[in-house]
N, C-alpha and C. Protein backbone atom coordinates (compact mmCIF):
# COMPACT_ATOMS: atom_id res chain seq x y z
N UNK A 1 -74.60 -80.03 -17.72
CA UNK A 1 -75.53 -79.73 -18.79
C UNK A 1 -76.96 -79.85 -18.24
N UNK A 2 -77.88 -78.64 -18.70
CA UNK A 2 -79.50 -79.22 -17.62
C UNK A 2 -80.00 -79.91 -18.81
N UNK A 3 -80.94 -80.50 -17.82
CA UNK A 3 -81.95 -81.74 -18.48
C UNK A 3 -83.17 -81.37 -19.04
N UNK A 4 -83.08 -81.66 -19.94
CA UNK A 4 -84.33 -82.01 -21.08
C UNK A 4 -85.64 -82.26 -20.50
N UNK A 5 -86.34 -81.78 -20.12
CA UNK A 5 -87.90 -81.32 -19.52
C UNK A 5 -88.69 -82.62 -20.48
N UNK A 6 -89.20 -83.17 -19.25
CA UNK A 6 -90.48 -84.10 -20.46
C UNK A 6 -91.76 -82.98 -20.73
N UNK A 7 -92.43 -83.42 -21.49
CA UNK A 7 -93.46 -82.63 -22.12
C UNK A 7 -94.89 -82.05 -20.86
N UNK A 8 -94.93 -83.20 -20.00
CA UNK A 8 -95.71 -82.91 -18.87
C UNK A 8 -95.15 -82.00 -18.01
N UNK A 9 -93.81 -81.91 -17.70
CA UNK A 9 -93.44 -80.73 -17.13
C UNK A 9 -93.25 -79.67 -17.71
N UNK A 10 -93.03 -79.82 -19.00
CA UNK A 10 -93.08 -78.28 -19.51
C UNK A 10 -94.58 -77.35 -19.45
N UNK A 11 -96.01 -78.23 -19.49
CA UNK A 11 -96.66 -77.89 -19.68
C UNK A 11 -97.18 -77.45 -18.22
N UNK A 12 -96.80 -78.17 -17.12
CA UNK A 12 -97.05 -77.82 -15.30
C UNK A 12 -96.27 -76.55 -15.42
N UNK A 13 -94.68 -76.17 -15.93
CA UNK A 13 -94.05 -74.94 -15.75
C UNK A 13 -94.65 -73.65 -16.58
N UNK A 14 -95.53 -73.93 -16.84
CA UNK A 14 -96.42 -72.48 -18.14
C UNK A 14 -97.06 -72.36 -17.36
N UNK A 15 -97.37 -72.61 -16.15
CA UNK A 15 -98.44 -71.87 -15.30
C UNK A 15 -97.78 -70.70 -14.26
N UNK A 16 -96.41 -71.08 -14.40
CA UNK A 16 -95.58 -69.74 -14.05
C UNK A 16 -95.05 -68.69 -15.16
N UNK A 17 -95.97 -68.79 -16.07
CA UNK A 17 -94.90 -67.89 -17.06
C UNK A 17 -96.64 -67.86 -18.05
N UNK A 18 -97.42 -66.86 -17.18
CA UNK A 18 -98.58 -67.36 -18.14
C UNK A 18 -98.76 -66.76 -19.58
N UNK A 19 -97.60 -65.44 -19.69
CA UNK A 19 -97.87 -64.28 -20.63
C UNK A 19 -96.97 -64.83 -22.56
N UNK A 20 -96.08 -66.64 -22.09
CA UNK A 20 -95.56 -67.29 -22.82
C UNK A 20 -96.65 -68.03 -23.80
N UNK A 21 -96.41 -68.82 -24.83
CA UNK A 21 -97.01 -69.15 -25.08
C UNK A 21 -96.03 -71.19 -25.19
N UNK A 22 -96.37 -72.31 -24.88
CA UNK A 22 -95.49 -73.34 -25.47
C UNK A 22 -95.86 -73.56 -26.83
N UNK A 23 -94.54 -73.72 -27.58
CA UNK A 23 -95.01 -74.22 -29.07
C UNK A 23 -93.60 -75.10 -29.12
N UNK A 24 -94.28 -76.64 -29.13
CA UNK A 24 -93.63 -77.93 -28.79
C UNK A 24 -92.65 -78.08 -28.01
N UNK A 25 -91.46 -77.61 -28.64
CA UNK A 25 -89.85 -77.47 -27.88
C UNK A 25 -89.13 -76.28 -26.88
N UNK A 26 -90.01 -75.39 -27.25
CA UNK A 26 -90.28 -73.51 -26.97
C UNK A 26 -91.11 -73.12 -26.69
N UNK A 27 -90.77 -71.69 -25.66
CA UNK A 27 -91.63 -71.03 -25.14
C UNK A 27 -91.54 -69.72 -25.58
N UNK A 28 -92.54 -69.01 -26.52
CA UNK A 28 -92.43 -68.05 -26.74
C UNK A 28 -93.03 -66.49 -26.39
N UNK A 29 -92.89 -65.16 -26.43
CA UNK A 29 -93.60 -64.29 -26.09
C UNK A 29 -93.46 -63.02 -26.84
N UNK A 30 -94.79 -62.25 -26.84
CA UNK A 30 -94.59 -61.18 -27.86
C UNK A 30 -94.98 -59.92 -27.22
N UNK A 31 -94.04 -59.06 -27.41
CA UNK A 31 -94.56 -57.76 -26.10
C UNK A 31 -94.10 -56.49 -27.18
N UNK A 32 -95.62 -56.03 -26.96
CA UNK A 32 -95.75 -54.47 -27.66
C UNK A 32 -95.02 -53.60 -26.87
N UNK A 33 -94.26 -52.38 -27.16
CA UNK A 33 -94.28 -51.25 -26.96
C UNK A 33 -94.77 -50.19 -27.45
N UNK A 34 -94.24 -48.83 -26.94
CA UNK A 34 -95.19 -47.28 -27.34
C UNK A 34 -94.61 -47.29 -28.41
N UNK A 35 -93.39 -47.52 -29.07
CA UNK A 35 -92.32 -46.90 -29.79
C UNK A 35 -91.27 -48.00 -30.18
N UNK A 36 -90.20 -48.02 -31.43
CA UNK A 36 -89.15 -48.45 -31.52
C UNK A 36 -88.48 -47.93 -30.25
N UNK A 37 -88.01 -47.12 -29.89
CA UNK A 37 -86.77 -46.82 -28.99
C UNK A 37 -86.90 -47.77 -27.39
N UNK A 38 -88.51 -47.68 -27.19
CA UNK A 38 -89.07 -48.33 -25.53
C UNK A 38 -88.86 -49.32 -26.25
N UNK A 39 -88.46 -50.08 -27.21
CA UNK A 39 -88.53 -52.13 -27.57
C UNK A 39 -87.06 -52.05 -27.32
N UNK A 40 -86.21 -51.03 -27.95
CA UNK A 40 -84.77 -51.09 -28.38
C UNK A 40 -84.34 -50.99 -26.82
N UNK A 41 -84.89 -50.19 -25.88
CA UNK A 41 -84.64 -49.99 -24.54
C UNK A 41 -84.25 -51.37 -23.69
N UNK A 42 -85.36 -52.08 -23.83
CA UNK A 42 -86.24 -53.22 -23.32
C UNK A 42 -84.96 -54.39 -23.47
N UNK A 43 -85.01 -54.59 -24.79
CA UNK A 43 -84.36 -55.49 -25.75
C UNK A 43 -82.45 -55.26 -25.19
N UNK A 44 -82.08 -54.34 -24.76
CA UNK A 44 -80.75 -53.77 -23.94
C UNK A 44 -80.70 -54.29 -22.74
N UNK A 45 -82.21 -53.44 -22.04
CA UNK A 45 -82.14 -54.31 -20.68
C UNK A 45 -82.09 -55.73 -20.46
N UNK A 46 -82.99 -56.30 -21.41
CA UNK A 46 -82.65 -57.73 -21.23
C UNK A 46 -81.09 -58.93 -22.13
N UNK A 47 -80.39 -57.58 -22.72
CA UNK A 47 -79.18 -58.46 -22.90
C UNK A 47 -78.46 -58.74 -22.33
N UNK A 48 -78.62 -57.44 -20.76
CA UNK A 48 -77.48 -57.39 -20.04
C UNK A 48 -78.06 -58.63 -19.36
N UNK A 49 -79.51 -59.14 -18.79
CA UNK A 49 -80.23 -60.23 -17.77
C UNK A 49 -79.52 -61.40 -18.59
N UNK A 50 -79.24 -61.70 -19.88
CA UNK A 50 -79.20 -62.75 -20.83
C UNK A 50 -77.99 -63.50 -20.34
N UNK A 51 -76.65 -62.54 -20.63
CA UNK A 51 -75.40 -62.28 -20.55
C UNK A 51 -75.11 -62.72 -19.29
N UNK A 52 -75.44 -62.73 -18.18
CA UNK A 52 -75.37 -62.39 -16.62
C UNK A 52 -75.95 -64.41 -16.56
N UNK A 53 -77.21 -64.54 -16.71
CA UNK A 53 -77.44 -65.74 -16.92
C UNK A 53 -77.30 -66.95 -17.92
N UNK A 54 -76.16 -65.79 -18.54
CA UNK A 54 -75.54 -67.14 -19.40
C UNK A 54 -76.77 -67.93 -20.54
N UNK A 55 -77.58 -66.93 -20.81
CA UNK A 55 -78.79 -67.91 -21.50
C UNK A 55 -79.32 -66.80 -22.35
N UNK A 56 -79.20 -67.21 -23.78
CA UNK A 56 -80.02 -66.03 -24.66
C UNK A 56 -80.79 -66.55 -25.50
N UNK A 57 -82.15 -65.86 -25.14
CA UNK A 57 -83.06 -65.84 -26.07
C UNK A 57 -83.02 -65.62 -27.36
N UNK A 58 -84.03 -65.39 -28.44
CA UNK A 58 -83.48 -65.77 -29.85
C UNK A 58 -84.84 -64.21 -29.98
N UNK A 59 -84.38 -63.25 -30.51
CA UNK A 59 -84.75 -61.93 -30.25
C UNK A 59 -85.06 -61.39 -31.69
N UNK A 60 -85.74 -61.03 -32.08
CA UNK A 60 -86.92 -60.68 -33.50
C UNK A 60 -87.45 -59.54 -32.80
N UNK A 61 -87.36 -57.99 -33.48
CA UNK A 61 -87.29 -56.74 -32.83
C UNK A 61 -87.87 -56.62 -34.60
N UNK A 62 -90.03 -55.71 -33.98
CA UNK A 62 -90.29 -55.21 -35.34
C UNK A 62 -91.08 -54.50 -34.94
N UNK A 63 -90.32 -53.09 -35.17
CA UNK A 63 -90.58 -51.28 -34.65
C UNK A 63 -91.21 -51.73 -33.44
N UNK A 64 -91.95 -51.77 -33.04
CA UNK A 64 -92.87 -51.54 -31.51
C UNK A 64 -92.92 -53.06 -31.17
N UNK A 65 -92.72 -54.06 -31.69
CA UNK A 65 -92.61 -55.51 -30.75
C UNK A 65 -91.54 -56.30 -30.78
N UNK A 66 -91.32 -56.89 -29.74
CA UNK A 66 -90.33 -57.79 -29.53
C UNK A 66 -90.70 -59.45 -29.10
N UNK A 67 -89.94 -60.49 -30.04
CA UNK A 67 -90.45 -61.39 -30.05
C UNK A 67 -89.40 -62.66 -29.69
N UNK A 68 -89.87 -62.92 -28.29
CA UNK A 68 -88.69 -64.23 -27.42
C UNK A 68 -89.17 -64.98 -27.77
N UNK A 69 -88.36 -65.69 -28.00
CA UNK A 69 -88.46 -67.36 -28.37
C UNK A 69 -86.81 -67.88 -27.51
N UNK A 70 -87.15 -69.40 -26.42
CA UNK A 70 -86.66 -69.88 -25.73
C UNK A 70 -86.61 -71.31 -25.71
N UNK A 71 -85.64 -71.52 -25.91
CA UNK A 71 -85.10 -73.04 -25.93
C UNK A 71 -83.92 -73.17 -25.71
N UNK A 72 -83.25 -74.46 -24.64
CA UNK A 72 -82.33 -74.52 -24.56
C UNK A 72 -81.25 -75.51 -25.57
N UNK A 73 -81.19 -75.11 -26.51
CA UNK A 73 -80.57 -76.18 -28.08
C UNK A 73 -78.93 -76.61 -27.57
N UNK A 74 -78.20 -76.63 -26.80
CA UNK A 74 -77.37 -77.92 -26.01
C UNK A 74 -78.41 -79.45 -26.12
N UNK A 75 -79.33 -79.20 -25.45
CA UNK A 75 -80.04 -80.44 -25.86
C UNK A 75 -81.65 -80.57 -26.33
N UNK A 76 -81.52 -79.58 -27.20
CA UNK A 76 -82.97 -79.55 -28.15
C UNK A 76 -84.01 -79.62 -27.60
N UNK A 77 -84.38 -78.46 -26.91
CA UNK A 77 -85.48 -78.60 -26.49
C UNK A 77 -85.68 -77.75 -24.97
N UNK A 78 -86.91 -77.55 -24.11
CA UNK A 78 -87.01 -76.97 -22.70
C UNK A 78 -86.58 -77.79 -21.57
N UNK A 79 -85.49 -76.98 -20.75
CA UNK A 79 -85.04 -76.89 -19.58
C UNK A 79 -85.55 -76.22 -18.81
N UNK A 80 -85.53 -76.05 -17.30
CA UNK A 80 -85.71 -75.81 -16.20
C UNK A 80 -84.72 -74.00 -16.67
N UNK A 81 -83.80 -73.90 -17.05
CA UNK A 81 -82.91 -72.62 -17.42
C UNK A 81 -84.04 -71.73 -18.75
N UNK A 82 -84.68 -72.68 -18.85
CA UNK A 82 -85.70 -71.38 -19.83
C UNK A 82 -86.94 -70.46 -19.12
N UNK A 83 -87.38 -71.65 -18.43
CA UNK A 83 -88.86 -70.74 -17.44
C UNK A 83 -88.09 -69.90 -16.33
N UNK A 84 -86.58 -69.84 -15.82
CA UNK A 84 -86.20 -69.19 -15.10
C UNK A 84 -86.07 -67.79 -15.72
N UNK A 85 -85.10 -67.99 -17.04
CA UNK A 85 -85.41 -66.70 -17.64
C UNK A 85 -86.57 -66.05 -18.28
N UNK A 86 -87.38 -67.27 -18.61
CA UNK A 86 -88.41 -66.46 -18.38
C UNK A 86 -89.13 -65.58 -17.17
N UNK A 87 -89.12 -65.63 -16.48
CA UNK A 87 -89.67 -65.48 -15.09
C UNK A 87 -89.22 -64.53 -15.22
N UNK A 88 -87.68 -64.50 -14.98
CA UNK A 88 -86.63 -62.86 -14.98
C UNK A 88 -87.03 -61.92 -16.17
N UNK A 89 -87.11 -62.43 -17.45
CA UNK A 89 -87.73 -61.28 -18.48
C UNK A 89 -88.92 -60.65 -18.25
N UNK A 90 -89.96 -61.55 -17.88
CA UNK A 90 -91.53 -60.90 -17.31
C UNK A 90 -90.78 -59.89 -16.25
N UNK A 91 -90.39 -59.62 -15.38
CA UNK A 91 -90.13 -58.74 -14.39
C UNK A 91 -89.54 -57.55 -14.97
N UNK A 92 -88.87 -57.78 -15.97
CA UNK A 92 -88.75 -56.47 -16.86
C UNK A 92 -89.43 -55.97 -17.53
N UNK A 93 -90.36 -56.42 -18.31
CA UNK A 93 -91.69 -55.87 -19.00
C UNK A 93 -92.22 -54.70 -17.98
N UNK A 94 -91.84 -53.79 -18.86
CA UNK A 94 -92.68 -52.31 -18.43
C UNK A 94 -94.61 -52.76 -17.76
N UNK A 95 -94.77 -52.38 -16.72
CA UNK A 95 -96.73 -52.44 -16.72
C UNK A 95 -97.15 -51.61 -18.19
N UNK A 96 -96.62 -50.60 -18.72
CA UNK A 96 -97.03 -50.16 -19.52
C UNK A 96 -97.06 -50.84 -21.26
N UNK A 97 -96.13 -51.78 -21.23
CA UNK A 97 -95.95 -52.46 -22.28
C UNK A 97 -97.60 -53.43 -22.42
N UNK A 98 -97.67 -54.05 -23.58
CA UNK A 98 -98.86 -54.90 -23.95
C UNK A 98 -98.04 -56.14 -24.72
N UNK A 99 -99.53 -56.79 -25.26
CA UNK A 99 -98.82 -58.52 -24.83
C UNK A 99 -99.27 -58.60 -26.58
């Protein structure tokens, strides 16, 4: 089971994930697209990243944005398994997408 992040490290690990935002227990992020279909695209690509890493985000899809929210709730709260996927979702974000 991974371990429960104290609050000082969660806040040292947001300097790799700068486009997140922390809100207490979670790390969240909100990414525009051109269109419903480029979010619905997006939102595919990253089920298959989810699935593969065994770790899914909590996914709020409204027409042109998509909205991650990350926590690992086995033990309430941020793990070391959330800023990884985070890391991996930023690499999918289109350059063309907005924040």
């Amino acid at each position: 089971m991974p371990e429960l992040l104290i609050p000082e490290a969660a806040r040292t690990l947001m300097s790799e994930v700068p486009s997140w935002e922390l809100k207490r227990d979670k790390i969240e992020r909100v990414i525009g697209f051109d269109g419903f279909l480029q979010a619905i695209d997006f939102v595919n690509r990253l089920a298959s990243l989810a699935e593969e890493q065994n770790h899914h985000p909590e996914i709020d899809i409204r027409w042109n944005k998509v909205r991650l929210v990350l926590s690992t709730h086995s033990v309430g709260g941020l793990t070391d398994r959330d800023f990884t996927l985070a890391r991996k979702i930023d690499e999918l974000v289109p350059a063309s997408a907005g924040h």
